[in-house]
C-alpha atoms as a PDB file:
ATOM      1  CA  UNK A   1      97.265 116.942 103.610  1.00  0.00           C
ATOM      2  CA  UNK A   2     100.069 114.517 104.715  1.00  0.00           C
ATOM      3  CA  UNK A   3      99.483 111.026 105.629  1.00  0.00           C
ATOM      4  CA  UNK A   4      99.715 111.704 109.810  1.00  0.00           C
ATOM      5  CA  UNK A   5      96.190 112.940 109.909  1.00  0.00           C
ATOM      6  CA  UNK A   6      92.623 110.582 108.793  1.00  0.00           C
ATOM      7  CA  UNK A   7      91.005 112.148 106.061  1.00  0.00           C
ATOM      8  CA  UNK A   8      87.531 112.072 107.252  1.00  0.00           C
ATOM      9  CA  UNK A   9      85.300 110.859 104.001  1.00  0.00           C
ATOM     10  CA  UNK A  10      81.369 111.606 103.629  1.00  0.00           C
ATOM     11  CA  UNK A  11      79.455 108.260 101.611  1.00  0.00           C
ATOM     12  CA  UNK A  12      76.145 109.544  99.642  1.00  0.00           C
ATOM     13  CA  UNK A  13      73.798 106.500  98.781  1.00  0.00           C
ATOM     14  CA  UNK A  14      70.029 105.984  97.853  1.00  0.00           C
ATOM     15  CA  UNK A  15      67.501 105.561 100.663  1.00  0.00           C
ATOM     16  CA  UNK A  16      67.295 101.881  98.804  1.00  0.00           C
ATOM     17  CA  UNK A  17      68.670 100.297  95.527  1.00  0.00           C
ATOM     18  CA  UNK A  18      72.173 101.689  96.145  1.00  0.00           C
ATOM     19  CA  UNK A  19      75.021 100.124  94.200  1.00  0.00           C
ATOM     20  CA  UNK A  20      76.215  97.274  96.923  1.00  0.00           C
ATOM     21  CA  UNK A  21      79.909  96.922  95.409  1.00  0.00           C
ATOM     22  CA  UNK A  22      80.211 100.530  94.699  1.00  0.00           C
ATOM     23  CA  UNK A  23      80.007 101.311  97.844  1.00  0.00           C
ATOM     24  CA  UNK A  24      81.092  98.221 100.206  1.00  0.00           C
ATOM     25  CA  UNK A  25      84.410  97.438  98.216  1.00  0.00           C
ATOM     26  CA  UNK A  26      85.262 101.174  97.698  1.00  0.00           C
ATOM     27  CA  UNK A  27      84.609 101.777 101.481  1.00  0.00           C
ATOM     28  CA  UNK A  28      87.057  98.426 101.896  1.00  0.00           C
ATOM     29  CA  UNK A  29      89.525 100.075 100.011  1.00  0.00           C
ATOM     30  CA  UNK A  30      89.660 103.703 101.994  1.00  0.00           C
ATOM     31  CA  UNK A  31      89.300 101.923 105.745  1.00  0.00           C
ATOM     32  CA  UNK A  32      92.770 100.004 104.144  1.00  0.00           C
ATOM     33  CA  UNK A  33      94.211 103.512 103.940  1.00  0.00           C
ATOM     34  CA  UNK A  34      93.195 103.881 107.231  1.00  0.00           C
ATOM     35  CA  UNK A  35      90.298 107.017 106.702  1.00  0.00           C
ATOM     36  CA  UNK A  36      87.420 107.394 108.724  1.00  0.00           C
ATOM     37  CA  UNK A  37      83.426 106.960 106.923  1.00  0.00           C
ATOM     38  CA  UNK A  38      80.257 108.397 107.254  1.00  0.00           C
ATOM     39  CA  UNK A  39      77.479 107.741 105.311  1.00  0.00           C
ATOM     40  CA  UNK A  40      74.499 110.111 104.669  1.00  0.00           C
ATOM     41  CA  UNK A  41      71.534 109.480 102.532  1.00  0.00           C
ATOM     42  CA  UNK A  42      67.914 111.467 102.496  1.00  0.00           C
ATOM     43  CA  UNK A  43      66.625 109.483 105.884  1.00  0.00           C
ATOM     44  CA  UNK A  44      68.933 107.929 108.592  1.00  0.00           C
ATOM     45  CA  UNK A  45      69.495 104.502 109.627  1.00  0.00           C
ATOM     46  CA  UNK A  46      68.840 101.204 107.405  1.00  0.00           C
ATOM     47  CA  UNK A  47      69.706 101.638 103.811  1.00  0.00           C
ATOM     48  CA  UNK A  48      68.870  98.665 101.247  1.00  0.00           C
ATOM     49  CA  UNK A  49      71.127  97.551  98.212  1.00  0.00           C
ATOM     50  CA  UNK A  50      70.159  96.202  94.923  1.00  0.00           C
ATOM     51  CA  UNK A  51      71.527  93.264  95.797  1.00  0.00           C
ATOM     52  CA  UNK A  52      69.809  93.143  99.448  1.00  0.00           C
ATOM     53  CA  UNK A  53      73.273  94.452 100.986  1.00  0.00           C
ATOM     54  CA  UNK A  54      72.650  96.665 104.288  1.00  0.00           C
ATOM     55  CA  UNK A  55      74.048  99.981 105.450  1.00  0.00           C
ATOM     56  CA  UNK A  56      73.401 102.785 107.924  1.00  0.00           C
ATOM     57  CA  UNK A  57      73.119 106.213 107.459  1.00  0.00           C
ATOM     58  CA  UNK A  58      74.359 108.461 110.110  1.00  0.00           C
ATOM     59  CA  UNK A  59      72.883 111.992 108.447  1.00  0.00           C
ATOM     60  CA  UNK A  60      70.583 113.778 106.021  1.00  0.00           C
ATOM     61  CA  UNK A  61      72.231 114.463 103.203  1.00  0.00           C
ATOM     62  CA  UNK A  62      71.197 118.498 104.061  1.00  0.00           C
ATOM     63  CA  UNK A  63      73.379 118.071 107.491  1.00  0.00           C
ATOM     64  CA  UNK A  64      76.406 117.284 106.081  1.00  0.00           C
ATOM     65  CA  UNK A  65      78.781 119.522 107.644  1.00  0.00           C
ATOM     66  CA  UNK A  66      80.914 120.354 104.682  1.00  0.00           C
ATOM     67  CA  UNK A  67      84.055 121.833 106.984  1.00  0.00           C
ATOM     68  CA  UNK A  68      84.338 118.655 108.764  1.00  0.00           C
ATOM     69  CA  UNK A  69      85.034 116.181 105.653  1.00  0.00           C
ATOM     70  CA  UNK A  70      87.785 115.923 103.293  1.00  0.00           C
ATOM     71  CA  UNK A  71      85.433 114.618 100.319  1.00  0.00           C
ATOM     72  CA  UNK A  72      82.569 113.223  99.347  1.00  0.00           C
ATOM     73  CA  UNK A  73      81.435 110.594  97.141  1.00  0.00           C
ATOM     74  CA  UNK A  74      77.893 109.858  95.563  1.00  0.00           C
ATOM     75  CA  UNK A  75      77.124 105.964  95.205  1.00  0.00           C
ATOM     76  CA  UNK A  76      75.431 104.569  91.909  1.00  0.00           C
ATOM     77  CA  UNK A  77      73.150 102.170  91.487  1.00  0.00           C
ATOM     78  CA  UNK A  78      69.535 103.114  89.984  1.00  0.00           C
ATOM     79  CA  UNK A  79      68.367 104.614  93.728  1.00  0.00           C
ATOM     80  CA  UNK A  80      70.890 107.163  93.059  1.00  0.00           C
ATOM     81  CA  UNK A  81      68.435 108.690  90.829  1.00  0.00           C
ATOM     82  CA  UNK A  82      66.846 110.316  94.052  1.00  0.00           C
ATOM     83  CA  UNK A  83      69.825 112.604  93.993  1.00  0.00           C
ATOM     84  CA  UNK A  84      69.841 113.889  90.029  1.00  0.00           C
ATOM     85  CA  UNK A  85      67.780 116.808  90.959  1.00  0.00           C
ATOM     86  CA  UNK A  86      68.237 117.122  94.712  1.00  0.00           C
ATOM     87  CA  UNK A  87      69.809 120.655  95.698  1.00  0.00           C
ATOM     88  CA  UNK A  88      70.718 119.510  98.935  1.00  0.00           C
ATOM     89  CA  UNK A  89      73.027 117.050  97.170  1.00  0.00           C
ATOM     90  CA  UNK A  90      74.006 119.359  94.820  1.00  0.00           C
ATOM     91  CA  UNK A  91      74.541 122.090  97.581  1.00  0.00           C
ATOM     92  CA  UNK A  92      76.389 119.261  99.510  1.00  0.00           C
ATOM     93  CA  UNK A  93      78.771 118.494  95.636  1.00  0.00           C
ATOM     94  CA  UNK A  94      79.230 122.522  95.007  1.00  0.00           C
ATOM     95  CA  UNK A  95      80.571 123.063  98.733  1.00  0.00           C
ATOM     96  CA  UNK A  96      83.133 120.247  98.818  1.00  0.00           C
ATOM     97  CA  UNK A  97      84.208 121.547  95.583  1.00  0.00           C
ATOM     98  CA  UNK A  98      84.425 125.315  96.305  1.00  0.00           C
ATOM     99  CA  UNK A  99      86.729 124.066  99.315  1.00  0.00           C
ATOM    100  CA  UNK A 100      89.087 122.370  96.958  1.00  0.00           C
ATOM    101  CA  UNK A 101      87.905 118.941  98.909  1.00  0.00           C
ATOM    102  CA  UNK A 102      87.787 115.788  97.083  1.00  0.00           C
ATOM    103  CA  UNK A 103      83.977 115.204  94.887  1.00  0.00           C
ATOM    104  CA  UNK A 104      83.952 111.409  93.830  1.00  0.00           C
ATOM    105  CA  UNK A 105      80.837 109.715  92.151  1.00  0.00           C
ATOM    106  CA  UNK A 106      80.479 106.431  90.948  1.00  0.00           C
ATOM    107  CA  UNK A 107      78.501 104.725  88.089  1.00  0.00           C
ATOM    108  CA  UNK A 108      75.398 106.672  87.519  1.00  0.00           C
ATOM    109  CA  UNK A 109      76.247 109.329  90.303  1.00  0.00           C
ATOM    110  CA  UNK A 110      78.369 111.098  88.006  1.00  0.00           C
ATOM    111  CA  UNK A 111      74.909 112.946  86.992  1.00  0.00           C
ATOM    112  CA  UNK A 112      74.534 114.581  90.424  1.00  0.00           C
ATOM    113  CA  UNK A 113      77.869 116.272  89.635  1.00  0.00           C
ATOM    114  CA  UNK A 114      77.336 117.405  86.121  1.00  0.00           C
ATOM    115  CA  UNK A 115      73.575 118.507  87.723  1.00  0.00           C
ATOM    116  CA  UNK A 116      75.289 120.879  90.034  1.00  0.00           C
ATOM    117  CA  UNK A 117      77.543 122.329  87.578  1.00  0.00           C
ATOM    118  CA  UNK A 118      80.984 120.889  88.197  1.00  0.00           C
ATOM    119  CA  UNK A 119      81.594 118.644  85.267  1.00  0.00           C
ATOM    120  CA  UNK A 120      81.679 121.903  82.885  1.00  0.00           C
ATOM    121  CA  UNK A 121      84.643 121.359  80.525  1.00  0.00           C
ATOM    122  CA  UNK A 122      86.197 118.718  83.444  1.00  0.00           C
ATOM    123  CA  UNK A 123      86.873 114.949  81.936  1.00  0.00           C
ATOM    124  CA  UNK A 124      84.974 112.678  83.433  1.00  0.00           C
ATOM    125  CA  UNK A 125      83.237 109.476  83.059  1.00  0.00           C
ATOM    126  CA  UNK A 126      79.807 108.037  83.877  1.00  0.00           C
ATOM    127  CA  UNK A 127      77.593 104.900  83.609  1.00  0.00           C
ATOM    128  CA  UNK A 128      76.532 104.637  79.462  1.00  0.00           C
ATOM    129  CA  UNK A 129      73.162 105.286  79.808  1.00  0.00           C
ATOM    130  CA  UNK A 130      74.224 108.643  81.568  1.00  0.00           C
ATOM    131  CA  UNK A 131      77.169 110.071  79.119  1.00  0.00           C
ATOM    132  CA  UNK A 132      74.634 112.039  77.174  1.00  0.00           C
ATOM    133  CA  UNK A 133      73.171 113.371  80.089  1.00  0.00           C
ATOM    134  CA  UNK A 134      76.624 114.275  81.255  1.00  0.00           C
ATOM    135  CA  UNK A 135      78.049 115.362  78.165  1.00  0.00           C
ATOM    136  CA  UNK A 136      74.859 117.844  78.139  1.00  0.00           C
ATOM    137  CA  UNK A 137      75.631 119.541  81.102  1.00  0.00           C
ATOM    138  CA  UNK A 138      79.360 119.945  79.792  1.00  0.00           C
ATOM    139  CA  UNK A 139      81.228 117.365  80.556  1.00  0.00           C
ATOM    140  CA  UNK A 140      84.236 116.038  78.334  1.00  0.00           C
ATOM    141  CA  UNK A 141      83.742 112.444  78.322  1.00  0.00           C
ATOM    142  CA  UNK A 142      86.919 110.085  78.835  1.00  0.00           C
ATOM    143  CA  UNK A 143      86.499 106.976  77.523  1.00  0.00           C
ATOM    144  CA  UNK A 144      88.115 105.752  80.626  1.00  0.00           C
ATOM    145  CA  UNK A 145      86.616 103.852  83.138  1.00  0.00           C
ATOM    146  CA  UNK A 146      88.082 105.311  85.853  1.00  0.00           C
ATOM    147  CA  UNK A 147      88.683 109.518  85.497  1.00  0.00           C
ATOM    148  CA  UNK A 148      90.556 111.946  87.907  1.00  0.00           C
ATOM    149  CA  UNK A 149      90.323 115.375  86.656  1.00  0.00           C
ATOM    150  CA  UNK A 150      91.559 117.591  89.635  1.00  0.00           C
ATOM    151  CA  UNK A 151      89.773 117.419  92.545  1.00  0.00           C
ATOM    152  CA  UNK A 152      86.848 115.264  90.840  1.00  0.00           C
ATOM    153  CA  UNK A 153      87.185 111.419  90.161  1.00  0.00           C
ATOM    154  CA  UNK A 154      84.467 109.884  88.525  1.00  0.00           C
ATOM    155  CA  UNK A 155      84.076 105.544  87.969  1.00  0.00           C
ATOM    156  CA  UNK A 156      81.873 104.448  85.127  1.00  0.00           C
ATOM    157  CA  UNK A 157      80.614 101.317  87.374  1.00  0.00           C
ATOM    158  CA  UNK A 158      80.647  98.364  89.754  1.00  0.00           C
ATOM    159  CA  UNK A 159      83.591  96.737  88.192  1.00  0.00           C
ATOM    160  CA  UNK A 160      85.555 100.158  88.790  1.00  0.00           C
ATOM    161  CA  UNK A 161      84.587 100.056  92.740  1.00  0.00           C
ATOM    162  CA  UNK A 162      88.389  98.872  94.216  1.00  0.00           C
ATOM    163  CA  UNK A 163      89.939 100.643  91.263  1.00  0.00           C
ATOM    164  CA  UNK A 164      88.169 103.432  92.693  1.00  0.00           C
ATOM    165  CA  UNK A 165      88.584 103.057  96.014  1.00  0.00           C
ATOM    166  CA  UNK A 166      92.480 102.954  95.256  1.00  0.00           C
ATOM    167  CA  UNK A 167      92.228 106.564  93.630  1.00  0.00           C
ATOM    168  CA  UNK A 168      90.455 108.447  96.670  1.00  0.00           C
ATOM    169  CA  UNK A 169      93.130 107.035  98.777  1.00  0.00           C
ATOM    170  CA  UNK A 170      95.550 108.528  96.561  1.00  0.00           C
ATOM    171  CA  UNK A 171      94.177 112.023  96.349  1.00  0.00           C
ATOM    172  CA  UNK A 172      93.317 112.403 100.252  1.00  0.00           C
ATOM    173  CA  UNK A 173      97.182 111.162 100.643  1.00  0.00           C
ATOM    174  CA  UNK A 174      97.874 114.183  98.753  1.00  0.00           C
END
């Protein structure tokens, strides 16, 4: 992609009980690089945290234009659950992918990915609770916290969020 153009990067969360430091110190880390954020979620406007911390939504997750982002990535925390099952997030997860575009989830999140069928025989890492659920769907788990396997990095949890962060920047410098 070269580093003369802003990767434009697409934020998933929960309506409410979204991960506050997996999203708010991973979006720190990819404004430092200087990419632009959107955030959609399954309503627009005020989103809550677990820990009471606020975002907006611009968009429904179903109008995420998929040609006009560079990559996506699904926030954890337990509202993420919302998600697991969702085909519009696993519509939004299979299109990024099928474009070669960066797919990025984060503690739990890691589920909506191996839900939609891209984790199959990819490394990747998830949340503990979750690497059953993960590993069930195909997924090679990497003990790793942090797990780039192509086009798909996957963060086992809030301690991972800058760490994180760090490694989109990396792949949309790419």
């Amino acid at each position: 992609m070269g580093d003369n153009r802003m990767a434009k990067v697409i934020f998933v969360i929960a309506p409410e009980d979204f991960r506050d430091e997996e999203l708010f110190m991973t979006q720190e880390e990819v404004a430092k690089c200087g990419h632009e954020m959107w955030i959609a979620s399954h309503k627009t406007g005020t989103c809550m945290g677990v820990h009471g911390g606020i975002a907006q939504s611009d968009l429904l997750v179903e109008d995420v234009d998929t040609t006009s982002f560079d990559g996506v990535v699904f926030v954890g925390g337990q509202g993420s659950r919302v998600f697991f099952d969702d085909p519009h997030a696993w519509m939004l997860a299979q299109a990024m992918n099928g474009q070669g575009k960066m797919v990025a989830a984060i503690c739990i999140a890691p589920v909506v990915l191996a839900n939609a069928g891209l984790l199959k025989k990819k490394n990747a890492t998830v949340f503990e609770s979750e690497i059953a659920t993960i590993e069930a769907k195909g997924a090679i788990y990497s003990e790793s916290a942090l797990t780039v396997d192509g086009n798909i990095i996957t963060a086992s949890g809030p301690d991972q969020a800058r760490q994180f962060g760090l490694e989109i920047c990396k792949f949309l410098k790419a």
